[in-house]
Protein backbone atom coordinates (compact mmCIF):
# COMPACT_ATOMS: atom_id res chain seq x y z
CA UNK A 1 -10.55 22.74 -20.11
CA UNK A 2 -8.95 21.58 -16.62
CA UNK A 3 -6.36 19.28 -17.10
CA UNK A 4 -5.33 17.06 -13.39
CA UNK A 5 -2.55 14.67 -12.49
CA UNK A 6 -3.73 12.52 -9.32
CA UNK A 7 -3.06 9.67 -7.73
CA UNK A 8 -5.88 6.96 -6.94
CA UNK A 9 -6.52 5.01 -3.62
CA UNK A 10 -4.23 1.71 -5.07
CA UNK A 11 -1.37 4.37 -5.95
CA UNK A 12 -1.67 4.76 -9.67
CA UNK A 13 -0.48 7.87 -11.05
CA UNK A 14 -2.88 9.31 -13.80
CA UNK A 15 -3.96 12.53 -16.10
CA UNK A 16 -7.60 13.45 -16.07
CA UNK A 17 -10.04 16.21 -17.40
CA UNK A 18 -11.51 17.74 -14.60
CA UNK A 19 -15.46 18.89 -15.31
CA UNK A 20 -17.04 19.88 -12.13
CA UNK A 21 -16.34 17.46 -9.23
CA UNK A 22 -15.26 14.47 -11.44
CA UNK A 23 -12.58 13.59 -12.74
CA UNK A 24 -12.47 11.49 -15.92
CA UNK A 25 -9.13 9.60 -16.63
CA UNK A 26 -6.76 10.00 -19.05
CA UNK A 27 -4.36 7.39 -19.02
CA UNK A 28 -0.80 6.92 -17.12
CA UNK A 29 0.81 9.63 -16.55
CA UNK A 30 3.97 10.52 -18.31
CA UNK A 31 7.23 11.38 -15.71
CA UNK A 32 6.78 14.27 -16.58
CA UNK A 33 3.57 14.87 -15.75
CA UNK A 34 1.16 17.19 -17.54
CA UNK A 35 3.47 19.19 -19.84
CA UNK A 36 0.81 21.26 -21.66
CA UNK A 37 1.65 20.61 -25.33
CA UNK A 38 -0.86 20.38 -27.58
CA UNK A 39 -0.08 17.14 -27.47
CA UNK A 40 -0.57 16.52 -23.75
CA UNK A 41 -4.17 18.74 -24.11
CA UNK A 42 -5.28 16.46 -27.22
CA UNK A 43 -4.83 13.20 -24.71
CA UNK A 44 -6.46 15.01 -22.13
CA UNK A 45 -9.63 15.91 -24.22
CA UNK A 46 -10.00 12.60 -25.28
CA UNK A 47 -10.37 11.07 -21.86
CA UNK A 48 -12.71 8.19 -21.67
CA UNK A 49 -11.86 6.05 -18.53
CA UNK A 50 -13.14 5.91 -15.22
CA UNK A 51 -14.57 8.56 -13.75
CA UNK A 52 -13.73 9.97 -10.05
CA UNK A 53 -15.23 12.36 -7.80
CA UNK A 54 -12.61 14.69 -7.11
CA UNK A 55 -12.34 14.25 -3.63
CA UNK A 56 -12.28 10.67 -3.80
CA UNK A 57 -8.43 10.78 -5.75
CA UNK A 58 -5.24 12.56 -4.57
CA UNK A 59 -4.86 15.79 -6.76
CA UNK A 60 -0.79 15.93 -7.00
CA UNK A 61 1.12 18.76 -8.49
CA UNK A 62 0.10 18.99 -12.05
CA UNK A 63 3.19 18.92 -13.45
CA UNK A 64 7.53 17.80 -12.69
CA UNK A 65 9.01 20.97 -13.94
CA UNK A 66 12.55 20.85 -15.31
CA UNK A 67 12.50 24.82 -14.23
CA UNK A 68 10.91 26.46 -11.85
CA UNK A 69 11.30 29.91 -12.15
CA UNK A 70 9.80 32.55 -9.97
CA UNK A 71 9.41 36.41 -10.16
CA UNK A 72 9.75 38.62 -7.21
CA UNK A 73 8.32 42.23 -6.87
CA UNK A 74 6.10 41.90 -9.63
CA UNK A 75 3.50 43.86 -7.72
CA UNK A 76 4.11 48.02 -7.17
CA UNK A 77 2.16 47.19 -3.78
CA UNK A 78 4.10 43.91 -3.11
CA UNK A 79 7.89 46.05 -3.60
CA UNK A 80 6.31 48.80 -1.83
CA UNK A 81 5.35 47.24 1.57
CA UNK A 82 8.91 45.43 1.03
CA UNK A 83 10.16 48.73 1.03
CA UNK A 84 11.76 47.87 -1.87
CA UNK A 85 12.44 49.97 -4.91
CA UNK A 86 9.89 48.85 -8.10
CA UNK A 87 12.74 46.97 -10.10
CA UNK A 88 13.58 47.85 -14.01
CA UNK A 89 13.78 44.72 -14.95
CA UNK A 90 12.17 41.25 -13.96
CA UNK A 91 13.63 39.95 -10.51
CA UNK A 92 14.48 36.31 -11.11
CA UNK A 93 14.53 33.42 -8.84
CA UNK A 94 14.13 29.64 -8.70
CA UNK A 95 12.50 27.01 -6.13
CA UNK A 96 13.40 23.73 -6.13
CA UNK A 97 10.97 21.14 -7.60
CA UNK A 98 11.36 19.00 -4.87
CA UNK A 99 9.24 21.60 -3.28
CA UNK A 100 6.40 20.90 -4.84
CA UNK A 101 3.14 19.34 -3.56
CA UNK A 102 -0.66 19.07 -4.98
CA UNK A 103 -3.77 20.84 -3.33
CA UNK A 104 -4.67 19.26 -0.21
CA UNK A 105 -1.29 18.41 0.53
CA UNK A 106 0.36 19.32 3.78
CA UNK A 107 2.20 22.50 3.86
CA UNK A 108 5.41 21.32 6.70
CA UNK A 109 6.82 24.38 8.27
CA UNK A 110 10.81 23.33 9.56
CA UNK A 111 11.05 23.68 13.12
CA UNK A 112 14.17 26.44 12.71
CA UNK A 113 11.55 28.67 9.99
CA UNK A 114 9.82 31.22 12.80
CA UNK A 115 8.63 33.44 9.88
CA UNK A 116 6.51 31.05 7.25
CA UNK A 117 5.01 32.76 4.62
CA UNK A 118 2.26 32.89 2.23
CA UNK A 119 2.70 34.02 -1.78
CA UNK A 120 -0.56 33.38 -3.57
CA UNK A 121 0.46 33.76 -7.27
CA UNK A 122 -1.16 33.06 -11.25
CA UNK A 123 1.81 30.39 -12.62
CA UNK A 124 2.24 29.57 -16.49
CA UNK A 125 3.06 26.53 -18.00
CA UNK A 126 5.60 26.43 -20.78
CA UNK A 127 4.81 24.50 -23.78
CA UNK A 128 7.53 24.08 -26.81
CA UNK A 129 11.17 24.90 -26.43
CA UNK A 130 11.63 28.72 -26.50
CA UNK A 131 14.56 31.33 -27.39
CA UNK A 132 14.87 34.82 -27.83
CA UNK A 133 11.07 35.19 -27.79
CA UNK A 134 9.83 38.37 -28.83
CA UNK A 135 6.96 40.49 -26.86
CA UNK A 136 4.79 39.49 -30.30
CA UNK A 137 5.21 35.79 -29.63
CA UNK A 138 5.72 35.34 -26.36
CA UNK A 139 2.63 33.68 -25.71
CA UNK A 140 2.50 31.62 -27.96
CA UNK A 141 5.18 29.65 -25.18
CA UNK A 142 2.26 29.16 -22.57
CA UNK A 143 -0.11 26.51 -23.13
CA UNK A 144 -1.19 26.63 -19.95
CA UNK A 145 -2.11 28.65 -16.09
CA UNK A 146 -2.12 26.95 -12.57
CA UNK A 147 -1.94 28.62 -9.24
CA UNK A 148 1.04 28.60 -7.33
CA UNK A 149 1.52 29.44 -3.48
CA UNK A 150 5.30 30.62 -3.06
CA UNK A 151 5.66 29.62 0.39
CA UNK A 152 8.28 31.65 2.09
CA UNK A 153 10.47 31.00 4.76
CA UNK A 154 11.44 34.86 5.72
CA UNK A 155 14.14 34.06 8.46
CA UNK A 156 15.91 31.78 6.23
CA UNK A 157 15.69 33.93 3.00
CA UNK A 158 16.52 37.52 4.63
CA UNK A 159 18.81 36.18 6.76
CA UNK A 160 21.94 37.02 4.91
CA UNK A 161 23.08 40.01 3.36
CA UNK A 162 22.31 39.03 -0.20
CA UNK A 163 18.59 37.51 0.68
CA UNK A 164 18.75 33.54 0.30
CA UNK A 165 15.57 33.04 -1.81
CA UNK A 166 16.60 29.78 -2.90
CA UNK A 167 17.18 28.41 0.33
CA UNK A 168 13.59 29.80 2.11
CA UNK A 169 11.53 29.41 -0.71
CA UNK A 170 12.35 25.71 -1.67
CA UNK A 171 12.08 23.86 1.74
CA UNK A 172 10.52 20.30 0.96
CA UNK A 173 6.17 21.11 1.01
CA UNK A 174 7.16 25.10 0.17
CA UNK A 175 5.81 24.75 -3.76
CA UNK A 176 1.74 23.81 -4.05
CA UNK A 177 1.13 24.00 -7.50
CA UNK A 178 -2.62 23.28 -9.02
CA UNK A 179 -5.18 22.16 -7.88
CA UNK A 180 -5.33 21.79 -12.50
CA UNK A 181 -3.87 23.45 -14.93
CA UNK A 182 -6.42 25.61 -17.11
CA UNK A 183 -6.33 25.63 -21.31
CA UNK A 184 -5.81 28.77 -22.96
CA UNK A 185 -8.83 29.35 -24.92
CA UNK A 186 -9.81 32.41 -24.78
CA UNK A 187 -7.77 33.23 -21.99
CA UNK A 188 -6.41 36.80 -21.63
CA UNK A 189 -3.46 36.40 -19.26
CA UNK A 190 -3.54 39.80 -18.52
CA UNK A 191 -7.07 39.67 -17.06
CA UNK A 192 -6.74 36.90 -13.97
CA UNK A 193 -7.87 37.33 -10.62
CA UNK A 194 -5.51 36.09 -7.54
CA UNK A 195 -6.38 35.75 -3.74
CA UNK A 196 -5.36 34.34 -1.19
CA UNK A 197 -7.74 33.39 1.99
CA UNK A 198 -7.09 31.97 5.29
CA UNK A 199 -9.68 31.02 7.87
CA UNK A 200 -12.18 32.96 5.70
CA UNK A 201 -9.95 36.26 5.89
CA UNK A 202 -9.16 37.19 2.19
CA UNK A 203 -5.13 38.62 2.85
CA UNK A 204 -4.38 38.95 -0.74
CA UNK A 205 -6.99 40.41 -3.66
CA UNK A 206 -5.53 41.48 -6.77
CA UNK A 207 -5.58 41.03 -10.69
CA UNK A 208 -2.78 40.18 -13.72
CA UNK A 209 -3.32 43.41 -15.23
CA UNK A 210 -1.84 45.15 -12.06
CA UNK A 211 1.93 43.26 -12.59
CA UNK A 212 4.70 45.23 -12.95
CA UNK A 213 5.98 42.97 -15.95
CA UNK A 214 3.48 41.16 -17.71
CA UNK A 215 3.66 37.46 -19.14
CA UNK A 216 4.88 38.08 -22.41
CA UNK A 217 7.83 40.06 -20.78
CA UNK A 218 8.31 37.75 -18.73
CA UNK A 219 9.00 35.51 -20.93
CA UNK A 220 10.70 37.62 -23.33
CA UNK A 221 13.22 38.46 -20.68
CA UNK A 222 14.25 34.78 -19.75
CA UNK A 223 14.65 33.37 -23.27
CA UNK A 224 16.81 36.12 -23.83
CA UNK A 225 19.73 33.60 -22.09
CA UNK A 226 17.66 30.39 -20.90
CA UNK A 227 15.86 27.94 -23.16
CA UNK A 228 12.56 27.90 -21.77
CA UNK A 229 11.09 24.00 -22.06
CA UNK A 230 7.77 22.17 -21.91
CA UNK A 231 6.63 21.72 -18.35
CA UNK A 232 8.54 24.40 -17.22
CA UNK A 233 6.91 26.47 -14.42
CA UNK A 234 7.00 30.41 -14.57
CA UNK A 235 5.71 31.75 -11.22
CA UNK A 236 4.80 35.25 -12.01
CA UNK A 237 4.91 37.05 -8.83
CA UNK A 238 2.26 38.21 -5.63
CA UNK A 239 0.56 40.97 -4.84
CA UNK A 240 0.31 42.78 -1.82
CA UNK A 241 -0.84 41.59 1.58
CA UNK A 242 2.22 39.00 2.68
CA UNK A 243 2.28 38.34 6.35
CA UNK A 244 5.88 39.76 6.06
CA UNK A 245 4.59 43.12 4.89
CA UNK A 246 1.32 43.25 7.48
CA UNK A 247 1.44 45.15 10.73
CA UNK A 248 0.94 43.72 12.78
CA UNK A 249 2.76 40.79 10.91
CA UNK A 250 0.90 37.52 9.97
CA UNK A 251 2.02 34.45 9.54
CA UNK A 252 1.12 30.98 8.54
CA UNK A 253 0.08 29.31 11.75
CA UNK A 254 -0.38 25.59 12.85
CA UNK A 255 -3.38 23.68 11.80
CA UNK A 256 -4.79 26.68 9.70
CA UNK A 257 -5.54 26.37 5.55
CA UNK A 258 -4.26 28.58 2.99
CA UNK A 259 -5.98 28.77 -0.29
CA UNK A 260 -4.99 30.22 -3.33
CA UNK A 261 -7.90 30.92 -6.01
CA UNK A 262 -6.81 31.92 -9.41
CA UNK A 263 -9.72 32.56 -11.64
CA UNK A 264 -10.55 29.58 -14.42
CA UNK A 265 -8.13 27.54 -12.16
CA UNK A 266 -9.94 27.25 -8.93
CA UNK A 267 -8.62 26.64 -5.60
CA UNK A 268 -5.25 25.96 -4.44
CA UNK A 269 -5.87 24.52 -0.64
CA UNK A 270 -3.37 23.52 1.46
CA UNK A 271 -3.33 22.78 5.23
CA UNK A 272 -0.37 23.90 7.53
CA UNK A 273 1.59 21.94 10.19
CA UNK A 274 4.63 22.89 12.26
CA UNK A 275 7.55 20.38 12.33
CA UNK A 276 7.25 18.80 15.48
């Protein structure tokens, strides 16, 4: 099941079930979005409103996060063309929520970023309050998986000695999240395909089962000191291919459209536009 938060053409902010190309609504949606409790997916499966063709509505960002926490190097190809060393433990960042946008929302590179980035990634979706998780029950935390592109401003975050990911991954339009967020039935998070394609060029091909640190470790890691929370965003890392890490190197260009595909998710597609 595909669960959607959109907008429609008089402004309304609602949940839906996706099925196909239509969208059939759920009712208001909550400030927070679509949380992915078992709550949140009951309402969802209900839906009985009006129905919308997809591209008739404004898909926003599935859900407001109270965290969203990214993983970098999570890839042995990604920390290799880095030239990085493959880390012991998970690397840990954040992005600011304000980031975030839905797919077919603009992607705003600031005039100052000469180095914008693409990060296609497979994001989880915390569901009930978490600490100390254990590898065993780890999962039991994600009630649901969205794609994520980690856009990347590289002058701004390796511009300092001690790498600013913060400040060049969270620039307002730098978080697309969606286009839905898929149910877990049946899902085996360790078997999801990620790409990333741009003007029909596929940059980035790769598979869960190739991360460094896998959900449940993920997530095992965290809780050890942070409360995990429904709605909270876990953005589990890319694989190799970055413009960064290309030679020669490749980077998001004006007017172009980057799309993220995460299997059982579809297609995160976003276009790009320079600051002006």
């Amino acid at each position: 099941m595909l669960a959607v938060r959109f907008a429609t053409t008089s402004g309304d902010v609602r949940l839906g079930r996706l099925d196909g190309d239509q969208i059939t609504d759920a009712g208001a949606a909550p400030a927070i979005g679509f949380d992915s409790t078992p709550e949140a997916w009951s309402i969802v499966a209900a839906a009985a409103g009006t129905t919308h063709p997809v591209d008739s509505v404004q898909l926003l960002h599935p859900v407001h996060p109270g965290k969203l926490i990214a993983i970098g190097l999570n890839y042995r190809d990604h920390a290799e063309e880095s030239e990085l060393d493959i880390p012991e433990v998970p690397v840990v960042f954040s992005k600011f929520s304000t980031s975030l946008i839905g797919s077919g929302q603009t992607i705003v590179i600031p005039r100052e970023e000469t180095r914008p980035d693409y990060e296609g990634e497979l994001a989880v979706v915390i569901c009930k309050r978490t600490y100390r998780a254990t590898l065993e029950n780890a999962l039991e935390s994600v009630g649901g998986y969205t794609a994520i592109n980690d856009v990347s401003g590289r002058r701004a975050q390796l511009e300092t000695p001690l790498r600013q990911f913060v400040y060049g991954k969270s620039f307002d339009t730098f978080g697309p999240l969606g286009p839905a967020v898929s149910s877990m039935d049946g899902v085996d998070l360790g078997n999801i395909d990620v790409s990333t394609t741009i003007a029909g060029a596929v940059l980035q091909s790769s598979n869960s089962r190739n991360l460094i640190f896998s959900v449940a470790q993920i997530i095992e890691y965290l809780s050890r000191g942070i409360t995990l929370e429904p709605g909270d965003v876990i953005a589990t890392g890319t694989p190799g291919g970055v413009g960064d890490g290309r030679n020669p190197k490749r980077y998001l260009r004006d007017g172009e459209t980057v799309e993220v595909t995460v299997s059982g998710v579809g297609t995160l597609s976003n276009p790009v536009r320079f600051e002006q």
